[in-house]
PDB file of N, CA and C in Angstrom:
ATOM      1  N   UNK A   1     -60.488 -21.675   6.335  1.00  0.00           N
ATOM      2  CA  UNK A   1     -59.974 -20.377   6.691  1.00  0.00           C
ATOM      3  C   UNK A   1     -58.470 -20.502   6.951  1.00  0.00           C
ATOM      4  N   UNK A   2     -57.752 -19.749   6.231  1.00  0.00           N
ATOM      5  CA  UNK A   2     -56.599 -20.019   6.271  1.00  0.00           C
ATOM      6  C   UNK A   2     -55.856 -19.333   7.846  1.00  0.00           C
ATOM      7  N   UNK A   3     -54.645 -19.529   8.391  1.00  0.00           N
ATOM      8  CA  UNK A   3     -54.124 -18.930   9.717  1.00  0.00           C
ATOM      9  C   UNK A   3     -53.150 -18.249   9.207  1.00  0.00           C
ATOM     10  N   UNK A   4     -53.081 -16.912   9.938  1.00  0.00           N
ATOM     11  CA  UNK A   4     -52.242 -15.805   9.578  1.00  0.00           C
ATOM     12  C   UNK A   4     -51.353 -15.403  10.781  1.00  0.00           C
ATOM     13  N   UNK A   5     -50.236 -14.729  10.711  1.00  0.00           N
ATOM     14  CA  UNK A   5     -49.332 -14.739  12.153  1.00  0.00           C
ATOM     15  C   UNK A   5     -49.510 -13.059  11.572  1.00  0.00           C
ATOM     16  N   UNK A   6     -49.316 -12.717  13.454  1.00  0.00           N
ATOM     17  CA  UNK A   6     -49.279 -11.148  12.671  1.00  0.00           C
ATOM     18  C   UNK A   6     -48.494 -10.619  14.381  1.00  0.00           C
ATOM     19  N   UNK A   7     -47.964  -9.302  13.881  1.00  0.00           N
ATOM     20  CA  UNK A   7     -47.020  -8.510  15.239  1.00  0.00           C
ATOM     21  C   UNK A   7     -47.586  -7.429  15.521  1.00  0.00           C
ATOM     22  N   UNK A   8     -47.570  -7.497  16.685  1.00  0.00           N
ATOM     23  CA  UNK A   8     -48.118  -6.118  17.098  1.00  0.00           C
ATOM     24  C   UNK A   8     -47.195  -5.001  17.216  1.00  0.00           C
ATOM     25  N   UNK A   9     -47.847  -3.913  16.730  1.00  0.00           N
ATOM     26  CA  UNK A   9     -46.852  -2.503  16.269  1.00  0.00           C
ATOM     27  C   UNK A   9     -46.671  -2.351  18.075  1.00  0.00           C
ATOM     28  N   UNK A  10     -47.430  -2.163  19.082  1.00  0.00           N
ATOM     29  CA  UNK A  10     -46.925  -1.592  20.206  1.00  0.00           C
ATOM     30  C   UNK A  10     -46.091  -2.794  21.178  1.00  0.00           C
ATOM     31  N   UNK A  11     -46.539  -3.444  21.263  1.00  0.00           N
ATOM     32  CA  UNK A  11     -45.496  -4.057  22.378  1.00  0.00           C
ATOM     33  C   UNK A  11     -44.633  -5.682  21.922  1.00  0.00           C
ATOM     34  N   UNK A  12     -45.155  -5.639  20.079  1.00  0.00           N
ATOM     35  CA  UNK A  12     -44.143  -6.899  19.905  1.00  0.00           C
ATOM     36  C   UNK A  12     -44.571  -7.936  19.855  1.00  0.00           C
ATOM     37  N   UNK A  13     -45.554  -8.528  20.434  1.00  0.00           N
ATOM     38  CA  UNK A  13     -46.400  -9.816  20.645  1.00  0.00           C
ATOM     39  C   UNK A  13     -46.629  -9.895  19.258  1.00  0.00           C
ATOM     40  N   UNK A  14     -45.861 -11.524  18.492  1.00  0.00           N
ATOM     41  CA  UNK A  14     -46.403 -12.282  17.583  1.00  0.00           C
ATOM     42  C   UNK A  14     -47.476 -13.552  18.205  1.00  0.00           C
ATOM     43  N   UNK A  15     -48.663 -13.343  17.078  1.00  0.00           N
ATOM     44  CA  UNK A  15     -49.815 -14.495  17.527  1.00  0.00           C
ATOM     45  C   UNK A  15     -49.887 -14.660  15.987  1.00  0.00           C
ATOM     46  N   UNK A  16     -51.007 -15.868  16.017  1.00  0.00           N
ATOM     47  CA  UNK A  16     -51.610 -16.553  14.822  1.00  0.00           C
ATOM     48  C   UNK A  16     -52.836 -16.192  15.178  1.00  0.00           C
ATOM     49  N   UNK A  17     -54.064 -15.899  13.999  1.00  0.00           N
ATOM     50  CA  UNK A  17     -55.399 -16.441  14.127  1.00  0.00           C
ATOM     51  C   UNK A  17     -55.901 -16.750  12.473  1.00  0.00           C
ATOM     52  N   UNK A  18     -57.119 -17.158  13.014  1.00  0.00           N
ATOM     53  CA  UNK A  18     -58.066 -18.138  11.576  1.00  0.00           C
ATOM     54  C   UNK A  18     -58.485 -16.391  11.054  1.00  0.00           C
ATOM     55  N   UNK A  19     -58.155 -15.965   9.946  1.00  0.00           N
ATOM     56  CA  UNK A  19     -58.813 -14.497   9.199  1.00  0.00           C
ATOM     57  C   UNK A  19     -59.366 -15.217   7.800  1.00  0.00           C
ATOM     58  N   UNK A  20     -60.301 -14.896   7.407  1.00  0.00           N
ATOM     59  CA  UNK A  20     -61.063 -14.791   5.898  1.00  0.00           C
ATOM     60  C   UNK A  20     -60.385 -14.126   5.111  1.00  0.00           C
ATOM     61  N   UNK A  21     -60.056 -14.099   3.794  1.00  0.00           N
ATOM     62  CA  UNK A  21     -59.466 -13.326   3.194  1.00  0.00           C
ATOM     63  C   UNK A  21     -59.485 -12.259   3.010  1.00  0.00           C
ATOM     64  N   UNK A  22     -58.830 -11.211   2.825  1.00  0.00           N
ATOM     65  CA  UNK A  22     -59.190  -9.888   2.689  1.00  0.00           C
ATOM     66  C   UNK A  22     -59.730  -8.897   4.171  1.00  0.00           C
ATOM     67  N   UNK A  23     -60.241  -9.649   5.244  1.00  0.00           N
ATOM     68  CA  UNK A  23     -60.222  -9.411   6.684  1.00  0.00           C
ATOM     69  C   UNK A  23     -59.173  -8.165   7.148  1.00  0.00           C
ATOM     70  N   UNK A  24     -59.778  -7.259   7.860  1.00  0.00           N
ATOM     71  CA  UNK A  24     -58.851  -6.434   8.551  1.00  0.00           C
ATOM     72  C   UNK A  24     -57.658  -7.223   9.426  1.00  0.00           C
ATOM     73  N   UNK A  25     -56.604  -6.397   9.639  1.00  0.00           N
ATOM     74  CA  UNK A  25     -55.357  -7.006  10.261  1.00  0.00           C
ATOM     75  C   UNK A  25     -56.274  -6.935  12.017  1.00  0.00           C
ATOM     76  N   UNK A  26     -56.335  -7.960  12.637  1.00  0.00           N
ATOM     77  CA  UNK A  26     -57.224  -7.783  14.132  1.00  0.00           C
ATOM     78  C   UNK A  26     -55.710  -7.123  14.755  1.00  0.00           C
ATOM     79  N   UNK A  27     -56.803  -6.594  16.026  1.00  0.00           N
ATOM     80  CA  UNK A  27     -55.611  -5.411  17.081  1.00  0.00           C
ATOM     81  C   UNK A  27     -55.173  -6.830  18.074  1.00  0.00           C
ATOM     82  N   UNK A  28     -53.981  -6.686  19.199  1.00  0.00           N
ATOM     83  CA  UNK A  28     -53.023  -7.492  19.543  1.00  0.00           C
ATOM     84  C   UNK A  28     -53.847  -7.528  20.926  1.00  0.00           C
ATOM     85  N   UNK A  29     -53.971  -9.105  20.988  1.00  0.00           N
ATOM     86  CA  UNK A  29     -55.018  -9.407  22.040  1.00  0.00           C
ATOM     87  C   UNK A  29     -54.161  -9.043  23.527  1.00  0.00           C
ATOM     88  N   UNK A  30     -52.987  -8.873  23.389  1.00  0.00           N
ATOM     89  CA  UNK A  30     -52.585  -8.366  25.070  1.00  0.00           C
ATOM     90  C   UNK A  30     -52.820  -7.085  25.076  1.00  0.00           C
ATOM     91  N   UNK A  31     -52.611  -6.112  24.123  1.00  0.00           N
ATOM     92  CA  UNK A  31     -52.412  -4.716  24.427  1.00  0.00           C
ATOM     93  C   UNK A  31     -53.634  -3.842  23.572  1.00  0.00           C
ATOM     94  N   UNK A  32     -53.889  -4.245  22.734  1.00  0.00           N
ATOM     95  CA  UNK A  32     -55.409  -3.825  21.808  1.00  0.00           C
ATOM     96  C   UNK A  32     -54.523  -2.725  20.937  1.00  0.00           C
ATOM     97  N   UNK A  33     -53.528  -2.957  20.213  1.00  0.00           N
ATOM     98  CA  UNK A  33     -52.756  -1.702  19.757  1.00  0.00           C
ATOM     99  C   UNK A  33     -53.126  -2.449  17.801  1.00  0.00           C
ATOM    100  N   UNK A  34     -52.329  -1.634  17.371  1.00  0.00           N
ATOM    101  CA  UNK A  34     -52.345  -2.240  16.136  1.00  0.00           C
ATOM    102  C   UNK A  34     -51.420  -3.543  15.631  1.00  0.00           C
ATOM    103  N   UNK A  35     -51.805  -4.101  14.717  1.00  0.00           N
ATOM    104  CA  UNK A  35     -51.029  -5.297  14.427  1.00  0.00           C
ATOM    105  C   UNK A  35     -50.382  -5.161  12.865  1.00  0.00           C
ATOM    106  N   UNK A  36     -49.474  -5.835  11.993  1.00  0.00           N
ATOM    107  CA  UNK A  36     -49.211  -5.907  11.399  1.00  0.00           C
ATOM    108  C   UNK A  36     -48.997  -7.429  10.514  1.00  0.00           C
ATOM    109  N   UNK A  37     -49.210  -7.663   9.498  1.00  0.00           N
ATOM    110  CA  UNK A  37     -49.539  -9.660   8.858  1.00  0.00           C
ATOM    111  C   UNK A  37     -48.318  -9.770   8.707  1.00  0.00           C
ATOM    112  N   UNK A  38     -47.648 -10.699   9.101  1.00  0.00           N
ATOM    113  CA  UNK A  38     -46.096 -11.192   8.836  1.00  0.00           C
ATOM    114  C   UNK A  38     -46.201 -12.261   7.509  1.00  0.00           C
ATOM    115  N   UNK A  39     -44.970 -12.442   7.157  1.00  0.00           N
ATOM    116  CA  UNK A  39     -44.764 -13.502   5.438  1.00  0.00           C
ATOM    117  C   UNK A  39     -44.344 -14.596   6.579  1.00  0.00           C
ATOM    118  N   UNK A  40     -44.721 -15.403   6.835  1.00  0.00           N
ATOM    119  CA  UNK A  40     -44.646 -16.746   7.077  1.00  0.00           C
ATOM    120  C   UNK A  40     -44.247 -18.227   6.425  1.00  0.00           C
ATOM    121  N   UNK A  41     -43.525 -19.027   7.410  1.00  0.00           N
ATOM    122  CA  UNK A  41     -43.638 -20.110   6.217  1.00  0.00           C
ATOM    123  C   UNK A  41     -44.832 -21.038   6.211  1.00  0.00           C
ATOM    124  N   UNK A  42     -44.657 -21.970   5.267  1.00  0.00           N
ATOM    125  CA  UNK A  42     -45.753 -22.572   4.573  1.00  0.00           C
ATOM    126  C   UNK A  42     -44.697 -23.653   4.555  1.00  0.00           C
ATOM    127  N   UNK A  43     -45.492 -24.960   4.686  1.00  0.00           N
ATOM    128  CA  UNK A  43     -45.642 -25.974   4.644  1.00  0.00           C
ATOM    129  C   UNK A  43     -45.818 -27.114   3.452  1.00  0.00           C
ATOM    130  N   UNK A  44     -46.033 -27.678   2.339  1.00  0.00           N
ATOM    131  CA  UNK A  44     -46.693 -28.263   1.492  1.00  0.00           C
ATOM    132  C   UNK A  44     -45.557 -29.843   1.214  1.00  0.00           C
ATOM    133  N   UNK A  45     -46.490 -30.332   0.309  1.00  0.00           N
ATOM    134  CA  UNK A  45     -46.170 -31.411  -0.354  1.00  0.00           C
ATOM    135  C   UNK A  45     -46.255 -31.053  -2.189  1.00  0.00           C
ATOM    136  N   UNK A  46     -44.572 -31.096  -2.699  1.00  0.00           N
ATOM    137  CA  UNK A  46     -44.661 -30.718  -3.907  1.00  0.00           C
ATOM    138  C   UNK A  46     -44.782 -32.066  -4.856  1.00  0.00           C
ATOM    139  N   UNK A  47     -45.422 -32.601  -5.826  1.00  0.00           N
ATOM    140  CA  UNK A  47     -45.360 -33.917  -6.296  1.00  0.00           C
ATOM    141  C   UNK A  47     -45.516 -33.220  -7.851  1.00  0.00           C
ATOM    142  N   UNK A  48     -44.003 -34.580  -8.505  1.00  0.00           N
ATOM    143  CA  UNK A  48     -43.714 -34.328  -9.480  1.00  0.00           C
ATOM    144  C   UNK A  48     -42.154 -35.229 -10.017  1.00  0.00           C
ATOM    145  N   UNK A  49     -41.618 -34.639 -10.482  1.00  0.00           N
ATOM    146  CA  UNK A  49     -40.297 -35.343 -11.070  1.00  0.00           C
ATOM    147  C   UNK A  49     -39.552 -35.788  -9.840  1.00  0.00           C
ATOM    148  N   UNK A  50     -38.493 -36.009 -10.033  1.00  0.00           N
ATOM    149  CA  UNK A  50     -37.469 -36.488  -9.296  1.00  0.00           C
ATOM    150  C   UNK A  50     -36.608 -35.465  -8.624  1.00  0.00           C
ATOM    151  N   UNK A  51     -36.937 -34.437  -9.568  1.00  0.00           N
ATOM    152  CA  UNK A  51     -36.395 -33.091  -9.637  1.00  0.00           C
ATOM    153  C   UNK A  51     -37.581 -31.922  -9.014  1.00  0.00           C
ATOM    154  N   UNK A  52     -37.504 -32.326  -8.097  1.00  0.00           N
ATOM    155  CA  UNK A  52     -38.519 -31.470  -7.742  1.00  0.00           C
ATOM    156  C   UNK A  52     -38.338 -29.727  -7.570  1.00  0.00           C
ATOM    157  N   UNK A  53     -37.284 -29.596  -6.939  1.00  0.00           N
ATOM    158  CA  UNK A  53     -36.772 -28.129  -6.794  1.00  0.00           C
ATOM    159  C   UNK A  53     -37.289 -27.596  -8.583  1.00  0.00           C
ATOM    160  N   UNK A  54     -36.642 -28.333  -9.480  1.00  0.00           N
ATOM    161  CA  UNK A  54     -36.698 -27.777 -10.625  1.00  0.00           C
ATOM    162  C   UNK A  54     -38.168 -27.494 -11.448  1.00  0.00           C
ATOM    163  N   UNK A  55     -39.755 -28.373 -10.864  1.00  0.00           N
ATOM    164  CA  UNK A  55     -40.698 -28.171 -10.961  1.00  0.00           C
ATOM    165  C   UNK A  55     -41.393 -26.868 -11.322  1.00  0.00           C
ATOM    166  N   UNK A  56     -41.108 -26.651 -10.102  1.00  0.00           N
ATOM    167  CA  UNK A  56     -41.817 -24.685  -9.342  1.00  0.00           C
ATOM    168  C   UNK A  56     -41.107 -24.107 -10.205  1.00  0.00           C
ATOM    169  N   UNK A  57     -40.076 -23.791 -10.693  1.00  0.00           N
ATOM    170  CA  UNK A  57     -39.339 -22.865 -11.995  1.00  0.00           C
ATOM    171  C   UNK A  57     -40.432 -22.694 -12.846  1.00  0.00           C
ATOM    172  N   UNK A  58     -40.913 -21.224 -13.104  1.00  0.00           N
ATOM    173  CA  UNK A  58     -41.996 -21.059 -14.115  1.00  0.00           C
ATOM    174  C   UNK A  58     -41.352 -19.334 -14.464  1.00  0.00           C
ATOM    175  N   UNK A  59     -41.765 -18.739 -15.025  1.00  0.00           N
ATOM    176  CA  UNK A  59     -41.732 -17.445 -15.705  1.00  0.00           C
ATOM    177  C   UNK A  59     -40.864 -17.515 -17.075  1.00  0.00           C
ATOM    178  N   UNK A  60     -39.960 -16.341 -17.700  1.00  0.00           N
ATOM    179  CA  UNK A  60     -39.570 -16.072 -18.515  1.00  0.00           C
ATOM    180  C   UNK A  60     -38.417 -16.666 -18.940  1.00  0.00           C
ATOM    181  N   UNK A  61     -37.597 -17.047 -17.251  1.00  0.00           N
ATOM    182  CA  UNK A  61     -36.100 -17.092 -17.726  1.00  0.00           C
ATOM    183  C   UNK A  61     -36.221 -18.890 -16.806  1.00  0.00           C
ATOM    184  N   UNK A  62     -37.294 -19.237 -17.272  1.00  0.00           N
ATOM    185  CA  UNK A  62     -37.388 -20.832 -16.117  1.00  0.00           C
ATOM    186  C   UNK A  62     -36.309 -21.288 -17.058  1.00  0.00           C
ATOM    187  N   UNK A  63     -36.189 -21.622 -18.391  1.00  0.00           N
ATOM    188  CA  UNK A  63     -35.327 -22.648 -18.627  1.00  0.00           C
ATOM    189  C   UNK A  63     -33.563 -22.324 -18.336  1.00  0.00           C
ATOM    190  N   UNK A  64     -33.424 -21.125 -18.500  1.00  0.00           N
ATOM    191  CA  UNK A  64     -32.097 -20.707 -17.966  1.00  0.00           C
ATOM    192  C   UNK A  64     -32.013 -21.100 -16.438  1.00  0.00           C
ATOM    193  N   UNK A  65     -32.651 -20.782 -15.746  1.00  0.00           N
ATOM    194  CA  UNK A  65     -32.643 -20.593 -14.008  1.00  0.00           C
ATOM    195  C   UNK A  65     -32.656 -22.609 -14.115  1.00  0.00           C
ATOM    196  N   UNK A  66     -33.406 -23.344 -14.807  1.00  0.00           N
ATOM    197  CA  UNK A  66     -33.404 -24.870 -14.986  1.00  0.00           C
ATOM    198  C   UNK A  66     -32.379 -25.381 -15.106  1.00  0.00           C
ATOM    199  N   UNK A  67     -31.403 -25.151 -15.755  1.00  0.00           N
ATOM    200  CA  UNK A  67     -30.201 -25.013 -16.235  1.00  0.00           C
ATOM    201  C   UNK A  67     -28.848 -24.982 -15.406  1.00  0.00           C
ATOM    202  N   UNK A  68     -28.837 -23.707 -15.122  1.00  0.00           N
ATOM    203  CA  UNK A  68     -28.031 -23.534 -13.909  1.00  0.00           C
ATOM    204  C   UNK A  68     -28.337 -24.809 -12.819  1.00  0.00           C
ATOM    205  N   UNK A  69     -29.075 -24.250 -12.199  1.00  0.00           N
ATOM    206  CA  UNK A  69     -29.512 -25.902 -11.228  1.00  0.00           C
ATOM    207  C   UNK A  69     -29.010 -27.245 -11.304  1.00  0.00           C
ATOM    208  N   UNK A  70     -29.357 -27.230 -12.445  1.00  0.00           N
ATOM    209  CA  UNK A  70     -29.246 -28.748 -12.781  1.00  0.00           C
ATOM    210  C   UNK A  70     -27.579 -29.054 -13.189  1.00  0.00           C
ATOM    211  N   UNK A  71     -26.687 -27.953 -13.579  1.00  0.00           N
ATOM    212  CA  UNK A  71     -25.244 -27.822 -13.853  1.00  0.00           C
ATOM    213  C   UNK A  71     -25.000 -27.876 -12.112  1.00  0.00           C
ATOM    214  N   UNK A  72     -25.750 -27.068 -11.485  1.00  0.00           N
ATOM    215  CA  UNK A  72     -25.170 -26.831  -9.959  1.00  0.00           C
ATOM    216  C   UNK A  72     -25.335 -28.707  -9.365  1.00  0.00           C
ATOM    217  N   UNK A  73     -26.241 -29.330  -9.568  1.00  0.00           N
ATOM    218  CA  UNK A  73     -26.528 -30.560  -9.031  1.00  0.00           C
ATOM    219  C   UNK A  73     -25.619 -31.304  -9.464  1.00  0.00           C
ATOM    220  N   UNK A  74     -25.359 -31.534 -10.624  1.00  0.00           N
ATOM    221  CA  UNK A  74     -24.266 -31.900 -10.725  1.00  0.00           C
ATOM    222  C   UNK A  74     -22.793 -32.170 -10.488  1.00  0.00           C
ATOM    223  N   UNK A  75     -22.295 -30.419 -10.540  1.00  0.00           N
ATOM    224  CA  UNK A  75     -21.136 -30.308  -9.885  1.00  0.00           C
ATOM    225  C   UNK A  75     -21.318 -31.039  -8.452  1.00  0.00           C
ATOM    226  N   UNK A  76     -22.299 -30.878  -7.306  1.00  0.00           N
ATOM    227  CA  UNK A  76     -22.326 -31.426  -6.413  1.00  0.00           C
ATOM    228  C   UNK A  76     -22.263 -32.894  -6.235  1.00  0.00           C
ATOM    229  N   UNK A  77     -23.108 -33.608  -7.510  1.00  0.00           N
ATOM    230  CA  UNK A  77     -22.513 -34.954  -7.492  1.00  0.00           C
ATOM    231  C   UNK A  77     -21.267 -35.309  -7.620  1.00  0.00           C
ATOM    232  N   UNK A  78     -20.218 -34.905  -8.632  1.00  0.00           N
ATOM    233  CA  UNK A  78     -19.057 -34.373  -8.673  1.00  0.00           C
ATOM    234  C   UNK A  78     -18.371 -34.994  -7.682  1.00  0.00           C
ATOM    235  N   UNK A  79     -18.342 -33.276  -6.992  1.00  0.00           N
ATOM    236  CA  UNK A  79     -17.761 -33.154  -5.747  1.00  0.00           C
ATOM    237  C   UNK A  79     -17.933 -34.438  -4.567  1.00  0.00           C
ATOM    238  N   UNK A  80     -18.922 -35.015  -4.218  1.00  0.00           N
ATOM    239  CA  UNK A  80     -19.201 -36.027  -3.457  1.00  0.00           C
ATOM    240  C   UNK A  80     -18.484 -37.127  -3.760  1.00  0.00           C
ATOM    241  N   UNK A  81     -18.362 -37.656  -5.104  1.00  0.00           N
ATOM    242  CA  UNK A  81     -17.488 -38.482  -5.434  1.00  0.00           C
ATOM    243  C   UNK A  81     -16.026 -38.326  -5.372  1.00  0.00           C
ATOM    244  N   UNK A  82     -15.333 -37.203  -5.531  1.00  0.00           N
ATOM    245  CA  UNK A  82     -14.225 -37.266  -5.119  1.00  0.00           C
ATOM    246  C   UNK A  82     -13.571 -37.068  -3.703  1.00  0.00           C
ATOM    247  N   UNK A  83     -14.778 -36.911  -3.162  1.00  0.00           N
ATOM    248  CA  UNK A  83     -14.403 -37.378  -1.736  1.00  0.00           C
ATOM    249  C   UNK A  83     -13.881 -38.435  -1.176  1.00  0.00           C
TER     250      UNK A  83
END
């Protein structure tokens, strides 16, 4: 069961709990008002190239957006060296 953070519309209180998917948003255990699901971060382990940022690049314009990046990494190596 995954954990969800959520705010309560009346008095503000952010909590976490364990919800099932698709589960109603639960009401805010101090005040019983309504709550709202917040975008949270997430955590993971990405495994893959060396290049990992450049992995997750998927849709239409991945090899352009690949591209850039990898020109941007560069320049930054660059730059470090002429330090």
């Amino acid at each position: 069961m995954p954990i969800y953070e959520y705010k309560c519309n009346g008095c503000k209180n952010v909590f976490e709990e364990f919800m099932h998917l698709g589960s109603e948003n639960p009401s805010c255990p101090k005040c019983s008002s309504q709550t709202e699901k917040l975008i949270s971060y997430c955590g993971g382990v990405v495994k893959g190239s060396e290049n990992r940022s450049l992995d997750c690049i998927v849709g239409e314009d991945a090899d352009k957006r690949r591209g850039y990046l990898e020109k941007r990494r560069e320049r930054r190596k660059q730059n470090k060296g002429e330090t």
